[in-house]
PDB file of N, CA and C in Angstrom:
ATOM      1  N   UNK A   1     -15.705 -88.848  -2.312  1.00  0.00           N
ATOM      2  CA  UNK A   1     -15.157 -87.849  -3.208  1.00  0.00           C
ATOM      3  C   UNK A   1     -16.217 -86.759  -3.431  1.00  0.00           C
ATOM      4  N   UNK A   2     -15.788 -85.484  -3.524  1.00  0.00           N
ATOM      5  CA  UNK A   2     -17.006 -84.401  -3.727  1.00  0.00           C
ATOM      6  C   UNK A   2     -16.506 -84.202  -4.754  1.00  0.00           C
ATOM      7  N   UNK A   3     -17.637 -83.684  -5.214  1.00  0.00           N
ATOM      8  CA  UNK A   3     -18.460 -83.097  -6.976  1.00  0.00           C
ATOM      9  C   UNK A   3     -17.861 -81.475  -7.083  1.00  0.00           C
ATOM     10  N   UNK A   4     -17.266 -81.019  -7.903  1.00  0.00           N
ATOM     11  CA  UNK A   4     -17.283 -79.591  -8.529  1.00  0.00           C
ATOM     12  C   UNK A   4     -19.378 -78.755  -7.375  1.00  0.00           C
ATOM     13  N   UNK A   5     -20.111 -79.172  -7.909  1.00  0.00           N
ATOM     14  CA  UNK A   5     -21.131 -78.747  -7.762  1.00  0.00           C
ATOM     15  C   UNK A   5     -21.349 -78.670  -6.306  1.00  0.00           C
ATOM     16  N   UNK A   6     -21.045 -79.834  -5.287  1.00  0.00           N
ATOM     17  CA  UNK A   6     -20.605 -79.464  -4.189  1.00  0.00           C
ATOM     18  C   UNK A   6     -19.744 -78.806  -3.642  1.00  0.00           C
ATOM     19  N   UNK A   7     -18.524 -78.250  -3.701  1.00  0.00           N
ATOM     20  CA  UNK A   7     -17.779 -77.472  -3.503  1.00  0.00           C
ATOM     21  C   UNK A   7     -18.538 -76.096  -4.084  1.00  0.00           C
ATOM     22  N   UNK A   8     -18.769 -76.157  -5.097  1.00  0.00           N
ATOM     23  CA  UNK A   8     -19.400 -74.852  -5.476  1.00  0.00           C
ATOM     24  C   UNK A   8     -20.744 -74.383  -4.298  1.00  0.00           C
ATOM     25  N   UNK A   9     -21.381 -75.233  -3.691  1.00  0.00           N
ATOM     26  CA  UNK A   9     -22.385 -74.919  -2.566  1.00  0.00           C
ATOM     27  C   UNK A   9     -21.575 -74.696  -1.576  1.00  0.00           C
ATOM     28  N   UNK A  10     -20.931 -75.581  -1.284  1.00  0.00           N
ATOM     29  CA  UNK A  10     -20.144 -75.012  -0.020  1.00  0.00           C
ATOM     30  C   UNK A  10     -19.465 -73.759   0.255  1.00  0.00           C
ATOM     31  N   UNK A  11     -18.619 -73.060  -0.897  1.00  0.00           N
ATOM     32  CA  UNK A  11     -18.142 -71.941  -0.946  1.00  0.00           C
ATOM     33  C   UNK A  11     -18.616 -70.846  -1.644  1.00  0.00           C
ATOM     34  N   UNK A  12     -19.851 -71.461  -1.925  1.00  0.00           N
ATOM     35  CA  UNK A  12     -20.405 -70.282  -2.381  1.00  0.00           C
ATOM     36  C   UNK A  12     -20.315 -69.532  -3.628  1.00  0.00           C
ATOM     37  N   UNK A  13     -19.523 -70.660  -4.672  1.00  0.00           N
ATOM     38  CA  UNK A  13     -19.356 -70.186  -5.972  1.00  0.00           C
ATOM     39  C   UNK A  13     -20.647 -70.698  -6.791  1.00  0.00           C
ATOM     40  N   UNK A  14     -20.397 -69.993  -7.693  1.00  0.00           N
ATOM     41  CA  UNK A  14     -21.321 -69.725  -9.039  1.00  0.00           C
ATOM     42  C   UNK A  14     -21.057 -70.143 -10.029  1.00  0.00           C
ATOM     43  N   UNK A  15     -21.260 -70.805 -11.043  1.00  0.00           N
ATOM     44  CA  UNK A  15     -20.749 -71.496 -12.460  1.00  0.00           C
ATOM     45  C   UNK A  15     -21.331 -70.323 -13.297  1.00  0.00           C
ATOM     46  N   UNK A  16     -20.493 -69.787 -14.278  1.00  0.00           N
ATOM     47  CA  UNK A  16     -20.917 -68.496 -15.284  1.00  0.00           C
ATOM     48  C   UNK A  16     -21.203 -69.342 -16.706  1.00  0.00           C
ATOM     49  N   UNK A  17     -22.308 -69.192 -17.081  1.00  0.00           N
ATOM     50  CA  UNK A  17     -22.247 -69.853 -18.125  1.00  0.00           C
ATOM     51  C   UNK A  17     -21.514 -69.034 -19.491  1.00  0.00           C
ATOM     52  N   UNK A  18     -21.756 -69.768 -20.582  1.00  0.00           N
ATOM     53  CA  UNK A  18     -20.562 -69.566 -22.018  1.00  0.00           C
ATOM     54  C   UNK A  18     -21.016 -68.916 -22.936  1.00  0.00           C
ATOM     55  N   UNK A  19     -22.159 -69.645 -22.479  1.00  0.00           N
ATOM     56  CA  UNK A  19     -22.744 -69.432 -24.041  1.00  0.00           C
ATOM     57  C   UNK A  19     -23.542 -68.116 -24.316  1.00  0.00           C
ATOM     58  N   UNK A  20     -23.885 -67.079 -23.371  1.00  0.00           N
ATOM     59  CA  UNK A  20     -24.465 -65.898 -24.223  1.00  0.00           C
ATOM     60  C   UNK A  20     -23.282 -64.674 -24.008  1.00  0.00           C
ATOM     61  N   UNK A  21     -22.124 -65.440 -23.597  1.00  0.00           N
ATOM     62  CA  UNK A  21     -20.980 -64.731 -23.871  1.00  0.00           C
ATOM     63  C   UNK A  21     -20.198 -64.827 -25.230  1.00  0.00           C
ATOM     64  N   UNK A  22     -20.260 -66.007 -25.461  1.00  0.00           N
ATOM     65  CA  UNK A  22     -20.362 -66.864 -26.994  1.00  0.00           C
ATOM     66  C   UNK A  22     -21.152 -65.975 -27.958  1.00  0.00           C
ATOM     67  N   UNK A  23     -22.514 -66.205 -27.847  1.00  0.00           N
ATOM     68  CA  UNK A  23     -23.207 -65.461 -28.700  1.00  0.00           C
ATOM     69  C   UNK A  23     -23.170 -64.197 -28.308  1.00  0.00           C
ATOM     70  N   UNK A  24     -23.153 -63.049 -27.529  1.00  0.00           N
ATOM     71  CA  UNK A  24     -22.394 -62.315 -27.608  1.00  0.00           C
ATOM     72  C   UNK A  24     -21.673 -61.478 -28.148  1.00  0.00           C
ATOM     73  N   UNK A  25     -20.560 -62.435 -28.390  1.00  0.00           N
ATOM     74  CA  UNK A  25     -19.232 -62.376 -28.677  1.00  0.00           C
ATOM     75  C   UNK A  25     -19.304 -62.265 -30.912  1.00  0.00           C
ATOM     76  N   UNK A  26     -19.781 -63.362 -31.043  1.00  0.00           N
ATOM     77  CA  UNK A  26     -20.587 -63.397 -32.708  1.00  0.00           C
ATOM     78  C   UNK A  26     -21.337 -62.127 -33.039  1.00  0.00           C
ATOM     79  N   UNK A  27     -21.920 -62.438 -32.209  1.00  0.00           N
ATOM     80  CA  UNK A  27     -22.996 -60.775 -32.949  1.00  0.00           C
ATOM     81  C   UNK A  27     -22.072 -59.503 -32.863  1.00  0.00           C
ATOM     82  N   UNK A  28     -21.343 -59.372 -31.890  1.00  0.00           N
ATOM     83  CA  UNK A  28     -20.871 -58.304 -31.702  1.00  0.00           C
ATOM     84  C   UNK A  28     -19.354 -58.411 -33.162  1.00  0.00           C
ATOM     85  N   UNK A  29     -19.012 -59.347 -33.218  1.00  0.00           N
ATOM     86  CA  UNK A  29     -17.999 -59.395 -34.555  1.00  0.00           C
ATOM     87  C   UNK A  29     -18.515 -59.051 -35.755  1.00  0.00           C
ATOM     88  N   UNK A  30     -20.012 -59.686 -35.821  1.00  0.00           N
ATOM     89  CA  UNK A  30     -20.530 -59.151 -36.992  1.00  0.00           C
ATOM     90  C   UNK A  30     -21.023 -58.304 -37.329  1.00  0.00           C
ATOM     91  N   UNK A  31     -20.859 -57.490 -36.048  1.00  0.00           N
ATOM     92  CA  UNK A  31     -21.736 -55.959 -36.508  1.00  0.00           C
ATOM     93  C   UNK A  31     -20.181 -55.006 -36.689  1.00  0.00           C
ATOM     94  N   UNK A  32     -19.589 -55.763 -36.149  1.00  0.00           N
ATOM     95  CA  UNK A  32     -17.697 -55.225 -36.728  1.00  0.00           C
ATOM     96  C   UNK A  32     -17.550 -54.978 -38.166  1.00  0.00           C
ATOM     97  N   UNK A  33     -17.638 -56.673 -38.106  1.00  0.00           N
ATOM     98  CA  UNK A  33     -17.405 -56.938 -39.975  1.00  0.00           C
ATOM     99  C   UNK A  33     -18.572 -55.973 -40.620  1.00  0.00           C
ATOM    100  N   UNK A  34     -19.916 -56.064 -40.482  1.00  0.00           N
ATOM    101  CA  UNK A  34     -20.648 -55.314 -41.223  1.00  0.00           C
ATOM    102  C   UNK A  34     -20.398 -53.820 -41.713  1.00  0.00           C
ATOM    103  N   UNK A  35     -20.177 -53.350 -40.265  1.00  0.00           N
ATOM    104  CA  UNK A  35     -19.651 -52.117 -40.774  1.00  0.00           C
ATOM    105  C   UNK A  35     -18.661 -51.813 -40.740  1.00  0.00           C
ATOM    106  N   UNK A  36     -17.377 -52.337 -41.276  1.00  0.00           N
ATOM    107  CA  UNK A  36     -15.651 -52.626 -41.755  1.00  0.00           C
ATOM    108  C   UNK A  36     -16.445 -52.789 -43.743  1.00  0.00           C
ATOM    109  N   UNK A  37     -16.969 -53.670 -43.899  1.00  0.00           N
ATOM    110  CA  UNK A  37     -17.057 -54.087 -45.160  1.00  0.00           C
ATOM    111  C   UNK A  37     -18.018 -52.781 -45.962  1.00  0.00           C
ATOM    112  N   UNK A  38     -18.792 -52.198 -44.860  1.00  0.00           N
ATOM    113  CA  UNK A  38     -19.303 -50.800 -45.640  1.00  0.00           C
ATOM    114  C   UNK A  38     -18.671 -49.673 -45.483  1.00  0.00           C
ATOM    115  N   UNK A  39     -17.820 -49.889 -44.773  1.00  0.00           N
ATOM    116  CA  UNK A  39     -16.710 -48.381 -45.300  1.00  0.00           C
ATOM    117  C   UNK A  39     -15.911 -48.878 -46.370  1.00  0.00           C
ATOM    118  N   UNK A  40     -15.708 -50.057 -46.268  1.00  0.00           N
ATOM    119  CA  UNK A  40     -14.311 -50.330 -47.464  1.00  0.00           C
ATOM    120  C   UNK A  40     -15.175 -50.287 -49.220  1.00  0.00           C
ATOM    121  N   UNK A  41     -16.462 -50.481 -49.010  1.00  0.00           N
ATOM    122  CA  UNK A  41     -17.306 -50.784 -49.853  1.00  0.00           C
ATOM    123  C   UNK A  41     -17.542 -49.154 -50.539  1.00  0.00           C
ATOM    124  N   UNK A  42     -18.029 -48.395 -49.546  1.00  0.00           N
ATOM    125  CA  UNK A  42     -17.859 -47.449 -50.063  1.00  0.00           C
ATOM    126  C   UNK A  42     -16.943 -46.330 -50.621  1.00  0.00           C
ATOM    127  N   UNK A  43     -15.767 -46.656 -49.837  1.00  0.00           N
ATOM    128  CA  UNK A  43     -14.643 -46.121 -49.955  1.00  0.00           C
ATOM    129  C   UNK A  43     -14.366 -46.488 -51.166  1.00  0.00           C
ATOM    130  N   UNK A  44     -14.141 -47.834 -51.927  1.00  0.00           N
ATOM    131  CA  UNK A  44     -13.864 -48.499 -53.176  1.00  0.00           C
ATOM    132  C   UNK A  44     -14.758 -47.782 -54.147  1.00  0.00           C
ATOM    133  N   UNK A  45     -15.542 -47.287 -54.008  1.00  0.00           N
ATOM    134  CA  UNK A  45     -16.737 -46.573 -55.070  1.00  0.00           C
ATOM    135  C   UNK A  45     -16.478 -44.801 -55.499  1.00  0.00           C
ATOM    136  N   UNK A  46     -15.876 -44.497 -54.553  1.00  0.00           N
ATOM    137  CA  UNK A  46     -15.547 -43.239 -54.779  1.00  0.00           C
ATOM    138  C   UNK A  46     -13.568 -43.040 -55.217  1.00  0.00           C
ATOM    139  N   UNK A  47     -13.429 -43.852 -55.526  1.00  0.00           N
ATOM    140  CA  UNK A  47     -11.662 -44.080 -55.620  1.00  0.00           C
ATOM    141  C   UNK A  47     -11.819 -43.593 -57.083  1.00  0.00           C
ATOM    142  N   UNK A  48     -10.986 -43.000 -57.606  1.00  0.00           N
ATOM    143  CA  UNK A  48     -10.876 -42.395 -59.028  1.00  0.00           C
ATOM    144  C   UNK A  48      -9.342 -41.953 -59.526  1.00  0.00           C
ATOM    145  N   UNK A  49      -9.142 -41.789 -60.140  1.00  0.00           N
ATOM    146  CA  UNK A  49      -7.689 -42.138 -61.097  1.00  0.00           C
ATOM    147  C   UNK A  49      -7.525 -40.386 -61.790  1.00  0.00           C
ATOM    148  N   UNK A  50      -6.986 -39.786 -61.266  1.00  0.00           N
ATOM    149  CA  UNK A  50      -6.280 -38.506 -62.912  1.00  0.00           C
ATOM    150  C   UNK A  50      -5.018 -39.220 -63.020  1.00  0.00           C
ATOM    151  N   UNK A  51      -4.861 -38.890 -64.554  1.00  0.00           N
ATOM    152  CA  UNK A  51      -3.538 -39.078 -65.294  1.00  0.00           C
ATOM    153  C   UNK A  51      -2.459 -37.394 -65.329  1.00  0.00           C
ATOM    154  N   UNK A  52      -1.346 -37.128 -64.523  1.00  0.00           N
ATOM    155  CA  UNK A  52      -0.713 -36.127 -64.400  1.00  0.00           C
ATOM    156  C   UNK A  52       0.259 -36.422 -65.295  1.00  0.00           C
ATOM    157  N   UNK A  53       0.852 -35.047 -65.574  1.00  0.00           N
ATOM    158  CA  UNK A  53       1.667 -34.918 -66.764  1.00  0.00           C
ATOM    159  C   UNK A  53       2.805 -33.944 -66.715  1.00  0.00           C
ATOM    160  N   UNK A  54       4.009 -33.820 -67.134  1.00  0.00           N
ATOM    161  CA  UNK A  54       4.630 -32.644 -66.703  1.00  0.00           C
ATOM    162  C   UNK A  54       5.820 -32.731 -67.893  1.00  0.00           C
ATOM    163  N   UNK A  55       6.279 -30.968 -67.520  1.00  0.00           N
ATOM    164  CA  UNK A  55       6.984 -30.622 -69.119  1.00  0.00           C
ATOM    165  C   UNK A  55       8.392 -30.375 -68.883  1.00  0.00           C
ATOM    166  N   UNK A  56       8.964 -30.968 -69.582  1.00  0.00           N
ATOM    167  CA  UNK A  56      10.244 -30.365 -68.941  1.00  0.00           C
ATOM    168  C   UNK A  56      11.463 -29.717 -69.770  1.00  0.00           C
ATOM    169  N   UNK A  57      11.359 -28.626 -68.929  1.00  0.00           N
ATOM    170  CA  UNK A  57      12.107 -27.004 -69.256  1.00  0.00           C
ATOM    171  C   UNK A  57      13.583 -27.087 -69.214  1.00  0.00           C
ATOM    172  N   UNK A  58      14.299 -26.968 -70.207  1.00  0.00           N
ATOM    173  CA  UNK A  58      15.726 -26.675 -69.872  1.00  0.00           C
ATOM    174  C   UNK A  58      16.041 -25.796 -71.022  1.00  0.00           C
ATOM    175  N   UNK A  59      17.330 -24.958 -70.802  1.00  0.00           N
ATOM    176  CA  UNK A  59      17.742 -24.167 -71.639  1.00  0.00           C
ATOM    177  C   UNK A  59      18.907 -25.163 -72.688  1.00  0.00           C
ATOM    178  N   UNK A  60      18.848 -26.606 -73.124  1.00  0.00           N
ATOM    179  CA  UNK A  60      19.726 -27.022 -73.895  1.00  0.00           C
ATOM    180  C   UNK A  60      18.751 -28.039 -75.094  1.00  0.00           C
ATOM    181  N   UNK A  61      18.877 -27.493 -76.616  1.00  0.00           N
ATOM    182  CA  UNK A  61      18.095 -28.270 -77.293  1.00  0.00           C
ATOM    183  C   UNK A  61      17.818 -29.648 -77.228  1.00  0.00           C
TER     184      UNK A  61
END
């Protein structure tokens, strides 16, 4: 019976590894989230409220 690892010599394939696609993959989310959570962060800081008001005109007492 042949091995994955033999076949892979024979044809000439390559095993890709995971894991600094993995890590990677993390860092690159968290530099997402980081700067997702500082726009919303700042955005939330400058949010402000007027109270509008209006009159209303008719010609009947």
């Amino acid at each position: 019976m042949t091995t994955a690892q033999e076949l892979d010599e024979r044809y000439g394939r390559t095993r890709r590894r995971r894991a600094p696609w993995i890590i990677g993959g993390a860092i690159a989310l968290l530099i997402v989230g980081a700067f997702s959570w500082m726009t919303v962060a700042q955005s939330m800081a400058s949010v402000d409220a007027d109270d509008l008001g209006f009159e209303l005109v008719t010609s009947t007492p």
